[in-house]
Protein backbone atom coordinates (compact mmCIF):
# COMPACT_ATOMS: atom_id res chain seq x y z
CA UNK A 1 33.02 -20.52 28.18
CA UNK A 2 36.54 -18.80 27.82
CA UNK A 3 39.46 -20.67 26.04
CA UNK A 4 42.54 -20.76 29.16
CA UNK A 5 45.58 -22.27 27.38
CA UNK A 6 47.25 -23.45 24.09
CA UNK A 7 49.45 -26.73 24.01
CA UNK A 8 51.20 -27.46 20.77
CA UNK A 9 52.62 -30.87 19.71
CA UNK A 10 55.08 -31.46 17.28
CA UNK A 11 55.38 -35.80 15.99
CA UNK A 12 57.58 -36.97 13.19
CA UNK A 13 55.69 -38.24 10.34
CA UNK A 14 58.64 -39.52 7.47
CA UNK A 15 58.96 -37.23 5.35
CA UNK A 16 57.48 -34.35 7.31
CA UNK A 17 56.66 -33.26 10.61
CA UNK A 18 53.08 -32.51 11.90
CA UNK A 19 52.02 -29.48 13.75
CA UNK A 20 49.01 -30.23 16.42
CA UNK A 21 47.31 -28.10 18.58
CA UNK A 22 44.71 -28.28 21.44
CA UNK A 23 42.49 -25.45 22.78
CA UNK A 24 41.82 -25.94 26.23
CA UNK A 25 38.30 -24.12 28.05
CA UNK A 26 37.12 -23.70 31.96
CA UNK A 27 34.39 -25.94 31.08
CA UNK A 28 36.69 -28.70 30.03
CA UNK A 29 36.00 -28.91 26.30
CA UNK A 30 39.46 -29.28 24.34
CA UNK A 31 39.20 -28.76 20.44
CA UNK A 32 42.23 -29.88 18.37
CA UNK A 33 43.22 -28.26 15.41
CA UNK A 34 46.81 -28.36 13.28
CA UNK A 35 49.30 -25.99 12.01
CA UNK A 36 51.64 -28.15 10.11
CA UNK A 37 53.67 -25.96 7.59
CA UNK A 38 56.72 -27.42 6.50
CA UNK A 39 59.62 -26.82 7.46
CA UNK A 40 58.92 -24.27 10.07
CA UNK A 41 57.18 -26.47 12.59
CA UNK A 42 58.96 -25.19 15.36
CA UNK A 43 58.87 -22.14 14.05
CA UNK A 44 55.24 -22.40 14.57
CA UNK A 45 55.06 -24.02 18.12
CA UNK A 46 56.61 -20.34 18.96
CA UNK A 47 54.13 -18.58 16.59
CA UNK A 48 51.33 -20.15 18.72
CA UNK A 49 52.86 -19.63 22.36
CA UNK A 50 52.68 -16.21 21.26
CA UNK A 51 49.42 -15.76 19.79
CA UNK A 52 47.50 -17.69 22.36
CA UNK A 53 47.86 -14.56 24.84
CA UNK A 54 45.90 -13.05 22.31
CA UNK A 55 42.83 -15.15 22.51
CA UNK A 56 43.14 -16.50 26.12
CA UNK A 57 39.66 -15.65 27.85
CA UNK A 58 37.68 -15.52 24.63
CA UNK A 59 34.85 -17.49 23.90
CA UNK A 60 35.79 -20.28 21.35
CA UNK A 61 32.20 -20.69 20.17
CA UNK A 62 32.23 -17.05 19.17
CA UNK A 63 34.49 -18.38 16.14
CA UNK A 64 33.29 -15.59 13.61
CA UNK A 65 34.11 -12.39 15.97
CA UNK A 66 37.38 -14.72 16.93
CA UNK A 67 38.69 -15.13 13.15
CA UNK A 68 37.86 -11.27 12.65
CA UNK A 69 39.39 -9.71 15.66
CA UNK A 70 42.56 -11.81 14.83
CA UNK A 71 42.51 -11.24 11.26
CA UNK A 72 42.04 -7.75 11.34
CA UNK A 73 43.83 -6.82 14.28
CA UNK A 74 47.15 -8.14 13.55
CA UNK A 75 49.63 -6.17 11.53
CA UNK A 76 50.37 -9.24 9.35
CA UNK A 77 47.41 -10.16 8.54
CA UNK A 78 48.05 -11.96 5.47
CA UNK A 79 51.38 -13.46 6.32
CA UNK A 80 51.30 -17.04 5.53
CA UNK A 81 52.82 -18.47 8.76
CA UNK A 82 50.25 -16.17 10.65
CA UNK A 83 47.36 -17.19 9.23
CA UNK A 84 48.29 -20.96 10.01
CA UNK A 85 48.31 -20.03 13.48
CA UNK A 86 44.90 -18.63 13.39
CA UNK A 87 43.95 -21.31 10.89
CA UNK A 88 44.67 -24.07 13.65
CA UNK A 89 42.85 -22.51 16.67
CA UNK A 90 39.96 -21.80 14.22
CA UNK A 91 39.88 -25.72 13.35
CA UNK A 92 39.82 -26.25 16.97
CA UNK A 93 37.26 -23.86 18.10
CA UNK A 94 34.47 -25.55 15.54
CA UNK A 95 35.88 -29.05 17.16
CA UNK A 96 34.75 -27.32 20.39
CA UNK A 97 31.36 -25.66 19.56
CA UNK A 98 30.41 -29.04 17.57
CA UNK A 99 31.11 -30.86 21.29
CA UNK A 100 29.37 -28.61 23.00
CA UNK A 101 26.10 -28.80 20.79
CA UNK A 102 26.39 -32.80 20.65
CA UNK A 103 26.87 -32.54 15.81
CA UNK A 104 29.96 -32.95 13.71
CA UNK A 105 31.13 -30.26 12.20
CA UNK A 106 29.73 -30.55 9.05
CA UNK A 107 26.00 -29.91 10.46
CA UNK A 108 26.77 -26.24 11.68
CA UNK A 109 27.83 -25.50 8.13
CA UNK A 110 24.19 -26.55 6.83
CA UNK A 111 24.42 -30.12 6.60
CA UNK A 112 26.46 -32.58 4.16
CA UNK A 113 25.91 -32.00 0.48
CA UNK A 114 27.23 -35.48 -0.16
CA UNK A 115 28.22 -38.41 1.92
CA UNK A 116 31.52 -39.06 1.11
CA UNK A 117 34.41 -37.09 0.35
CA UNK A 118 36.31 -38.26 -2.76
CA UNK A 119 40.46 -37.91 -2.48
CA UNK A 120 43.21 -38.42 -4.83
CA UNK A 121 46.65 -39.56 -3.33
CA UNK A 122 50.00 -38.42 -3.17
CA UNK A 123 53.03 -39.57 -2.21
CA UNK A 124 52.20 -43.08 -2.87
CA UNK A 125 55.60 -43.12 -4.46
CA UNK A 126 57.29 -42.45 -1.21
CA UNK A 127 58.46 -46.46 -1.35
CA UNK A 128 60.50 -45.57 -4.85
CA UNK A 129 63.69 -43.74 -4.86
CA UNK A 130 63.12 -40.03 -4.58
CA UNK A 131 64.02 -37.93 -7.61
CA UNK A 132 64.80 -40.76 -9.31
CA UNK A 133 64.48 -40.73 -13.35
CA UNK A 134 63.70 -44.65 -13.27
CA UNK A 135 60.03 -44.32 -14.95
CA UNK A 136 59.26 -47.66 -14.23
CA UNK A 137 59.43 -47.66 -10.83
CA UNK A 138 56.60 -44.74 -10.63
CA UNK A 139 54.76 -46.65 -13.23
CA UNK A 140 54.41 -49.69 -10.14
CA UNK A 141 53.82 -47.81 -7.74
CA UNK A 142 51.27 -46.01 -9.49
CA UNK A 143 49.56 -49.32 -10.13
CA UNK A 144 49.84 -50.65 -6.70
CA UNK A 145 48.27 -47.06 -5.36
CA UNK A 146 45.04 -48.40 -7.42
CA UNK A 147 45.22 -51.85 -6.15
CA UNK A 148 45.36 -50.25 -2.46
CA UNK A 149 41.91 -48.36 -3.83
CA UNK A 150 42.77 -45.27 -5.26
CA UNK A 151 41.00 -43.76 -7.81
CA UNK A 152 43.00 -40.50 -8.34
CA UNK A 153 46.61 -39.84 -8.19
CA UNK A 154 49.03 -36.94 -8.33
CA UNK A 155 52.99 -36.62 -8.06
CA UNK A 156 55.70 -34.43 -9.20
CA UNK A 157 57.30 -36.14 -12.38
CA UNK A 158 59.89 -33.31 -13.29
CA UNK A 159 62.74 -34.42 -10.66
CA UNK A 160 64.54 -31.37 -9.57
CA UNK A 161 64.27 -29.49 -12.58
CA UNK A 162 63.54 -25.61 -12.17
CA UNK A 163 62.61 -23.07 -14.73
CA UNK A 164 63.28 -24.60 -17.87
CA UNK A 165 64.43 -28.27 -18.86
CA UNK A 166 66.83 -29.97 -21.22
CA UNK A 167 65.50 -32.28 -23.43
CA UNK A 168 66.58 -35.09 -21.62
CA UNK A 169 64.62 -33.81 -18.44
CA UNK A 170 62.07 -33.37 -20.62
CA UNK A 171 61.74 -36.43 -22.61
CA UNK A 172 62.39 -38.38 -18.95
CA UNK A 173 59.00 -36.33 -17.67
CA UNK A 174 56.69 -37.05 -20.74
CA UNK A 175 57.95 -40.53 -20.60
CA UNK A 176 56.97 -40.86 -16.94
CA UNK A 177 53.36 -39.54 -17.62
CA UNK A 178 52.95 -42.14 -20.55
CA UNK A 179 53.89 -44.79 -18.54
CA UNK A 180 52.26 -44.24 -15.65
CA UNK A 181 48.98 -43.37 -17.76
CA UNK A 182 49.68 -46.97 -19.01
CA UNK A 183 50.19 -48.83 -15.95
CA UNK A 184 46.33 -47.52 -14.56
CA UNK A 185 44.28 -46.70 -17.34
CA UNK A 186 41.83 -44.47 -18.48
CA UNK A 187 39.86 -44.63 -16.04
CA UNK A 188 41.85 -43.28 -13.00
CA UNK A 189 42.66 -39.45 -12.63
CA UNK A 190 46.21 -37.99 -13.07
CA UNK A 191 47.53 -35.08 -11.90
CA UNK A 192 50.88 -34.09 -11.93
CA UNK A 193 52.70 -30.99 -9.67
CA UNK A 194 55.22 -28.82 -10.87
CA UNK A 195 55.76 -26.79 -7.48
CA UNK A 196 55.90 -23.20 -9.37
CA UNK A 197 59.19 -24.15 -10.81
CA UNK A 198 58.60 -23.07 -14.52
CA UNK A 199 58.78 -20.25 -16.75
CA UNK A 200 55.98 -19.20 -19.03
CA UNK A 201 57.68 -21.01 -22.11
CA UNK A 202 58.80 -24.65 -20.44
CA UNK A 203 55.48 -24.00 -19.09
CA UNK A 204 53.69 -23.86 -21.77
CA UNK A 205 55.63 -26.89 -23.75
CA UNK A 206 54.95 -29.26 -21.24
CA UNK A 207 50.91 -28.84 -20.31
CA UNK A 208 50.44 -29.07 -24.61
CA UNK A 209 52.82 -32.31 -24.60
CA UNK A 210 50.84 -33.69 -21.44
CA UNK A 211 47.20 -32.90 -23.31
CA UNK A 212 47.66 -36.50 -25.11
CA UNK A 213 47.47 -37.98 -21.52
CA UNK A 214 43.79 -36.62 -20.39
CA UNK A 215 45.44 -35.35 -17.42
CA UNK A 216 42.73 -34.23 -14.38
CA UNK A 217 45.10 -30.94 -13.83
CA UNK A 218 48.65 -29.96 -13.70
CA UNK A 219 49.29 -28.19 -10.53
CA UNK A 220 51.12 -25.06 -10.13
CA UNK A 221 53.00 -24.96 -13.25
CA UNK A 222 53.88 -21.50 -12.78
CA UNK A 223 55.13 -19.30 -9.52
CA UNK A 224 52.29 -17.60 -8.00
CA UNK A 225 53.12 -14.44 -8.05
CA UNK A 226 51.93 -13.45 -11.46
CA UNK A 227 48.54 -14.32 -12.48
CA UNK A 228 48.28 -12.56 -15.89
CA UNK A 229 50.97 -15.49 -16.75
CA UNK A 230 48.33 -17.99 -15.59
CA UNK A 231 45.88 -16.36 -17.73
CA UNK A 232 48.35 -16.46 -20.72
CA UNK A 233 48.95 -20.09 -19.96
CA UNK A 234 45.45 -21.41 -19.70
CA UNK A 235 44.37 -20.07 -23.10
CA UNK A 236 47.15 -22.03 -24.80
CA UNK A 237 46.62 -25.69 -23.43
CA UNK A 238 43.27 -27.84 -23.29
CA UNK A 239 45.60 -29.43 -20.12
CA UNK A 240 43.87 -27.76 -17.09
CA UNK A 241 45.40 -25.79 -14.64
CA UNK A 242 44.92 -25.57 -10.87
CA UNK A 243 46.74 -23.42 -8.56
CA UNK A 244 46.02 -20.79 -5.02
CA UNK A 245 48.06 -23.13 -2.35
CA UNK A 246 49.81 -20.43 -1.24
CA UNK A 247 47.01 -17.59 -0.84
CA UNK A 248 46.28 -16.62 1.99
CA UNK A 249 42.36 -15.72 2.62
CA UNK A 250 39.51 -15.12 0.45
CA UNK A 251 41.23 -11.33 -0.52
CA UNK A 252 44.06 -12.92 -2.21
CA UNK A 253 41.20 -15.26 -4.13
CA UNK A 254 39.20 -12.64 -5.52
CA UNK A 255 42.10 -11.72 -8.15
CA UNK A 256 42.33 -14.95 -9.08
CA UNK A 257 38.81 -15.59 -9.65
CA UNK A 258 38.47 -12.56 -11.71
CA UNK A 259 41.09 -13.23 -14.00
CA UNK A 260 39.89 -16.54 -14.51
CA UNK A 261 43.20 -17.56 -14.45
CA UNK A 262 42.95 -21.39 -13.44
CA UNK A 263 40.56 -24.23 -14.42
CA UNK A 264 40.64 -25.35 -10.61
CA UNK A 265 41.15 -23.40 -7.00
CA UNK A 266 43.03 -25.08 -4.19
CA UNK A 267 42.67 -23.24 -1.21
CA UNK A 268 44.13 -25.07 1.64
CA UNK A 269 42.66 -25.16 5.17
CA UNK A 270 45.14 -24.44 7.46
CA UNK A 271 46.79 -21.78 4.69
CA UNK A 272 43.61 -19.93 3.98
CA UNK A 273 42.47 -19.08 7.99
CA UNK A 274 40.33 -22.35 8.60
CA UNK A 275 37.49 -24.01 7.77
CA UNK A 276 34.56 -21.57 7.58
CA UNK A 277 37.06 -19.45 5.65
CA UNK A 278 37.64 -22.45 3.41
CA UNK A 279 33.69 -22.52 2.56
CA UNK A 280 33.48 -19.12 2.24
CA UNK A 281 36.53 -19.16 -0.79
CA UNK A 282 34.60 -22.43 -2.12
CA UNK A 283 31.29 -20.05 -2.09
CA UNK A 284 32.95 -17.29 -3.71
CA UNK A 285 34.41 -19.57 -6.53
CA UNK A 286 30.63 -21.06 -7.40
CA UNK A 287 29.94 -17.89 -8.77
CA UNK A 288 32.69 -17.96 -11.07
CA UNK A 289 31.56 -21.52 -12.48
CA UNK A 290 34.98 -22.41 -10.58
CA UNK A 291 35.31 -26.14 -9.13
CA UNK A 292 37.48 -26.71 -6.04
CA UNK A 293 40.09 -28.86 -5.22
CA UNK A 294 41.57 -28.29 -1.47
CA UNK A 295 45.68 -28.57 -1.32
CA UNK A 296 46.07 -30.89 2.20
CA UNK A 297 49.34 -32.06 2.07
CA UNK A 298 49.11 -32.07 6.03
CA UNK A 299 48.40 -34.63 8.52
CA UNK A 300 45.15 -36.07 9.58
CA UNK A 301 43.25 -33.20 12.06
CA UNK A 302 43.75 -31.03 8.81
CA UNK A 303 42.40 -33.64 6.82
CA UNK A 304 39.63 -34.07 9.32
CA UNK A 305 38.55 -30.59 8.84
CA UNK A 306 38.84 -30.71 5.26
CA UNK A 307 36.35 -33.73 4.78
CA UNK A 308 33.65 -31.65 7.09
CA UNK A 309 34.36 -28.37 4.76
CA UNK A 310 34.27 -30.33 1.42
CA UNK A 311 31.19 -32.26 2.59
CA UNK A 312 29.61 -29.08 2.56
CA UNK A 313 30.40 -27.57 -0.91
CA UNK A 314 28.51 -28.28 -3.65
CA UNK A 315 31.08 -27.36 -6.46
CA UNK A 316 33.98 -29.50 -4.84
CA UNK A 317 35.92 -32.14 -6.56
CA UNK A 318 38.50 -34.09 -4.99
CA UNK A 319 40.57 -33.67 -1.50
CA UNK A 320 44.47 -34.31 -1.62
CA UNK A 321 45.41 -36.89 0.95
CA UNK A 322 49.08 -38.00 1.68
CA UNK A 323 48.61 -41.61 3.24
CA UNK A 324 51.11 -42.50 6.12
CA UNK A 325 50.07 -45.69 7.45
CA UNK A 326 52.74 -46.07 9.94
CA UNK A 327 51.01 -42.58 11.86
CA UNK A 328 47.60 -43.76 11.76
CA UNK A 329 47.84 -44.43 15.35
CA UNK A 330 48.48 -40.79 16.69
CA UNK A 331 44.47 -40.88 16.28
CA UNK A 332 41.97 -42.75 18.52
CA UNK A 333 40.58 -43.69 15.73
CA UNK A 334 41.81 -43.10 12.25
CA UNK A 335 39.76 -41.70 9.48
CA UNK A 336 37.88 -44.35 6.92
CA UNK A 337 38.79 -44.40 3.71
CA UNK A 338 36.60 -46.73 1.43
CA UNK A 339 36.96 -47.24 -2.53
CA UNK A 340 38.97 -43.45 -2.58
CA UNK A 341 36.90 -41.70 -0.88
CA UNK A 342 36.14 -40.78 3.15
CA UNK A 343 33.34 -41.38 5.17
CA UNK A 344 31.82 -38.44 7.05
CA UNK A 345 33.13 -38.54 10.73
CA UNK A 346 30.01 -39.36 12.97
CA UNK A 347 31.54 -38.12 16.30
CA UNK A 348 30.74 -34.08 17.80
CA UNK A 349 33.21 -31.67 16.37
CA UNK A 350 35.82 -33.03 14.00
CA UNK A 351 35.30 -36.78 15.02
CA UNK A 352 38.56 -37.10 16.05
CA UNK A 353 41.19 -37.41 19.01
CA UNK A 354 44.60 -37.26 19.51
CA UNK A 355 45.86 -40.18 20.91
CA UNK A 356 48.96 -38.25 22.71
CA UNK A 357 50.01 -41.35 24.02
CA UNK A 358 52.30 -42.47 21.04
CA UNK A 359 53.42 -39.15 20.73
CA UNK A 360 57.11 -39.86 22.16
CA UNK A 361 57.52 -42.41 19.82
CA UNK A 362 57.81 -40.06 16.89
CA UNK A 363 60.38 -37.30 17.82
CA UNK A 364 60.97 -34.29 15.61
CA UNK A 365 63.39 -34.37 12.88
CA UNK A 366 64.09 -31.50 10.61
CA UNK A 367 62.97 -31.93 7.18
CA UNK A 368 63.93 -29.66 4.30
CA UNK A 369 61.50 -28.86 1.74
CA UNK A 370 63.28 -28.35 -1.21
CA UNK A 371 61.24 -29.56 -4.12
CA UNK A 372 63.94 -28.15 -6.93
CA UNK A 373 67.08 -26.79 -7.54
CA UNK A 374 67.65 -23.36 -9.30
CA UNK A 375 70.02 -23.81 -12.23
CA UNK A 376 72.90 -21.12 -12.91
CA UNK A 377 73.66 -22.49 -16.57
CA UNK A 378 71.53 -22.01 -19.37
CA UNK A 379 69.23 -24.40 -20.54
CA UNK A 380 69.29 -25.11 -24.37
């Protein structure tokens, strides 16, 4: 079997666009697989029309020697957008070996550890005003997330704030926290997201004034180029600390791990160089006592492949999952969610098919990811 071509699709999805792939074979198998990086999605449909002369007439179920030749061979190896190329035609080649051999994914990496996949949610605030300081309005939308069955939530309370705050921005933050911790209870996981924005001080402030609010994690508090900061942060807060979105591969994890800088690891699947390399990051975490908690703020193939991963790690926690119920149709058949967690996909390979058919309907837009805005004035 020898993989012949490489179509990409690109389909709107609200606040984002997705990025999905399909590897096509002489034997007729296609495997689909997604590259969704925001906001270089066409940048990537180029990536890929490139790469793919590189692994047309390669076997796709020789997905080890595939990922290594790749890896390896090209000069950027550990360049982000790269490695999401190589990260989607990986996803797709296990979609095509677990076809040919009749199993889901999940049984070629040893069988499910568990039988659901837990998730938290995020964006379930995407029917409030963005960036808006109205704390009540995430408060309701937090409790309507639980009433739609979600047991874990996460969102960015901080607005656009970057590097430090004023004590307005502040107060507005803690306040949203409380309330939101109010509106849900005890019993349902926070987490909140700072996007790297912070210094080590503002840092620092906020995870001790969030420890009152049990929170599950606060995500990337700090940018992530400096991991002794991490280290310097985690000793001073009981608040725990997750972070490794943007790493590429387990290389750029073994730093991390060593430092012990973070409570929690979130290695992300179509970041990190796929799935297998997902498990392998997840293995070499268990020996640091080191949970994980995969970033997937992509659309549903990467979640796909994420669920199948997770199912097979025993120290996993929770999956991100970004709900968009007005896309569920660019799948056959969507993925089930029950009581906030998934259901193992029964089909061969991922379980899942692009339903290419609706595809038209949702053009590209370009989307801007800009999650805050660097401040010139000093903050007092």
């Amino acid at each position: 079997m020898k993989i012949t071509d490489i179509k990409t699709y690109l389909v709107e999805a609200h606040r984002r666009n997705w990025v999905f792939i399909e590897v096509e074979t002489d034997a007729g198998v296609v495997g689909v697989g997604e590259a969704t990086i925001e906001p270089f999605e066409r940048t990537m449909v180029t990536l890929i029309e490139d790469y793919k002369r590189t692994v047309i007439g390669k076997d796709p179920r020789a997905i080890e020697y595939l990922w290594e030749d790749r890896y390896r061979g090209q000069f950027l190896r550990s360049d982000l957008l790269v490695n999401v190329a190589l990260s989607a035609i990986e996803i797709a080649c296990w979609d095509i070996k677990g076809k040919v051999l009749g199993v889901p994914c999940y049984e070629l990496f040893g069988g499910p550890y568990r039988d659901t996949v837990p998730c938290y949610g995020n964006y379930w605030f995407m029917k409030t005003r963005m960036g808006s300081t109205s704390v009540g309005e995430y408060a309701e939308s937090a409790a309507r997330a639980v009433e739609n069955g979600f047991r874990a939530l996460k969102w960015s309370p901080f607005g656009y704030a970057a590097h430090a705050m004023t004590p307005e921005q502040e107060h507005i933050t803690v306040e949203c926290v409380r309330q939101v911790r109010e509106a849900v209870g005890p019993d349902i996981h926070l987490m909140v997201d700072a996007h790297g924005r912070f210094d080590l001080p503002q840092a620092r402030r906020l995870a001790q004034r969030f420890e009152e609010f049990d929170l599950y994690f606060m995500e990337e508090p700090l940018p992530p180029e400096n991991l002794d900061a991490y280290v310097e942060l985690k000793h001073s807060t009981c608040t725990p600390i997750a972070t490794g979105e943007r790493y590429v591969a387990r290389f750029q994890f073994r730093e991390l791990l060593e430092k012990y800088c973070c409570d929690y690891i979130q290695p992300d699947a179509i970041y990190t160089g796929g799935m297998n390399e997902l498990r392998k990051i997840a293995a070499m975490a268990e020996a640091y006592y080191c949970p994980v908690i995969p970033h997937n703020c992509n659309g549903p193939v990467c979640t796909a492949a994420s669920i199948h991963a997770a199912a097979c790690m025993p120290n996993f926690r929770i999956l991100e999952y970004i709900p968009v119920p007005e896309r569920e149709d660019v799948l056959v058949e969507p993925l089930v969610m029950k009581d906030g967690a998934f259901e193992l996909p029964t089909g061969p390979g991922l379980g899942v098919e692009l339903n290419k058919a609706v595809f038209d309907q949702y053009v590209y837009k370009p989307r801007d990811l800009d999650h805050f805005t660097p401040v010139r004035e000093i903050v007092l």
